[in-house]
C-alpha atoms as a PDB file:
ATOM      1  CA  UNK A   1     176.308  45.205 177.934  1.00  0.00           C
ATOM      2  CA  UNK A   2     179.563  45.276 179.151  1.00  0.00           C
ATOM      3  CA  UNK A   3     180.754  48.325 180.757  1.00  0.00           C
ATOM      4  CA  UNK A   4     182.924  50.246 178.007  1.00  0.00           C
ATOM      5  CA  UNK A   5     180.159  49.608 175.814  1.00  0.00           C
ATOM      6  CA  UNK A   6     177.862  51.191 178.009  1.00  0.00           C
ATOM      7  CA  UNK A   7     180.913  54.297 177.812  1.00  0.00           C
ATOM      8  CA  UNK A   8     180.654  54.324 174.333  1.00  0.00           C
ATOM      9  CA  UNK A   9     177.318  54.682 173.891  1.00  0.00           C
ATOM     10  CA  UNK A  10     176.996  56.795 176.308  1.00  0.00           C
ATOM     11  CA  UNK A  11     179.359  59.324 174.635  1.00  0.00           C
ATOM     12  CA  UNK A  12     177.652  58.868 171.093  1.00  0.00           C
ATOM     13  CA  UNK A  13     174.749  59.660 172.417  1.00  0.00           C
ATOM     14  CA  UNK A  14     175.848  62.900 174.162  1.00  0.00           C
ATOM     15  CA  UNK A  15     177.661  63.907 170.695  1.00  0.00           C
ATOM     16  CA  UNK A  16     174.317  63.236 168.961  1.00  0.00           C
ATOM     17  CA  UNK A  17     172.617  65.669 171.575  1.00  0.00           C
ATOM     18  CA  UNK A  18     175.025  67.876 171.291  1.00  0.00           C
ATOM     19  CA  UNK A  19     175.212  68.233 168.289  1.00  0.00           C
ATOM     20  CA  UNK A  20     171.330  68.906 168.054  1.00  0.00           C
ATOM     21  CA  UNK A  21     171.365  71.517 170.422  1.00  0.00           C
ATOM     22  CA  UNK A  22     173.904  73.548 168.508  1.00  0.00           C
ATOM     23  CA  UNK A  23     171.676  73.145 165.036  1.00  0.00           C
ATOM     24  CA  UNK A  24     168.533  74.153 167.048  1.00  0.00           C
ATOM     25  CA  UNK A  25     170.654  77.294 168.086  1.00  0.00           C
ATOM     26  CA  UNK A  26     171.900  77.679 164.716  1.00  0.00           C
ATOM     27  CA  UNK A  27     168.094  77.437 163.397  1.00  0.00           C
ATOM     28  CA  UNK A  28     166.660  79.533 165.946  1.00  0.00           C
ATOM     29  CA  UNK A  29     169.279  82.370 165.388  1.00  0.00           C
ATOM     30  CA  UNK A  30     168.084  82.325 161.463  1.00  0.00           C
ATOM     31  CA  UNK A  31     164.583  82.383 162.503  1.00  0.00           C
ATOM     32  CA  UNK A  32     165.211  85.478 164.625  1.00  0.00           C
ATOM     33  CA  UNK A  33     167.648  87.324 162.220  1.00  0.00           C
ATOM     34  CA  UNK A  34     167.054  86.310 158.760  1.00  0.00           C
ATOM     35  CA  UNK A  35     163.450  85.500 159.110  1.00  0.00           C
ATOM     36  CA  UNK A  36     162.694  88.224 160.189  1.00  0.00           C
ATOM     37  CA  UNK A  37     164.572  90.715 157.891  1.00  0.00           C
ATOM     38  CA  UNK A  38     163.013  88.801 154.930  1.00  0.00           C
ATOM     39  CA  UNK A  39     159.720  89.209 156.399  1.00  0.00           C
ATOM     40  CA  UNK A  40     160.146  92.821 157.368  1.00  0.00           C
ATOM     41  CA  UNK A  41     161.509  93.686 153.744  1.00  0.00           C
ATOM     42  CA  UNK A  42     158.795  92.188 151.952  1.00  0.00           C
ATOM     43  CA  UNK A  43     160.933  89.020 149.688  1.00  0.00           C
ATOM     44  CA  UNK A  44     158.388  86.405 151.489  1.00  0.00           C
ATOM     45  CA  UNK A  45     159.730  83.933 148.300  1.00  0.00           C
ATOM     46  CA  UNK A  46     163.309  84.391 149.058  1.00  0.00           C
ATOM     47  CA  UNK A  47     162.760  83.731 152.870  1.00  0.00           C
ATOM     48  CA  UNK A  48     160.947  80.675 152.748  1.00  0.00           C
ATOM     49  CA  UNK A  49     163.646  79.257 150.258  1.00  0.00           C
ATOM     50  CA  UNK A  50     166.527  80.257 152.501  1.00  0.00           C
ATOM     51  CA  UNK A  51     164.131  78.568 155.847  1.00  0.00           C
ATOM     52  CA  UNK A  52     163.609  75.724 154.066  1.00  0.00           C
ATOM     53  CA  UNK A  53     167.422  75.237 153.396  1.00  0.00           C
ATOM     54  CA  UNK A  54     167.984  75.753 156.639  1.00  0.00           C
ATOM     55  CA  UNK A  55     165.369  73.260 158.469  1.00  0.00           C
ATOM     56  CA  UNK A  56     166.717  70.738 155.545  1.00  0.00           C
ATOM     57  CA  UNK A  57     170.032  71.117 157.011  1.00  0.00           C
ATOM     58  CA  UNK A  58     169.163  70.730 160.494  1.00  0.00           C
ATOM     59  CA  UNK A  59     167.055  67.921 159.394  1.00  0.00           C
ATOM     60  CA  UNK A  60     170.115  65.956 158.016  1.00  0.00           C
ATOM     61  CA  UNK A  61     172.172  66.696 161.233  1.00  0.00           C
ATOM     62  CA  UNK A  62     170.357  63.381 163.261  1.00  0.00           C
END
């Protein structure tokens, strides 16, 4: 591997982790706001629609 490629992929892969790191941010922040106001007001169906969108997104961020 010559080295710009070795540049190159070095940069994609700190975009990729970057990028992850922000969605697990993002994620955690709706865990510990929205979560837990769904939780706390009782509309358990609503909350684990609105998680599971979230995660889903996340998911499709790799």
């Amino acid at each position: 591997m010559s080295g710009r490629q070795r540049i190159r992929k070095y940069r994609r892969d700190s975009r990729d982790h970057l990028g992850h790191q922000c969605g697990q941010i993002v994620l955690e922040g709706h865990i510990e706001h929205c979560v837990r106001e769904g939780i706390e007001h009782g509309d358990a169906d609503k909350t684990v629609e609105d998680f599971t969108k979230a995660v889903e997104r996340f998911a499709n961020m790799s």
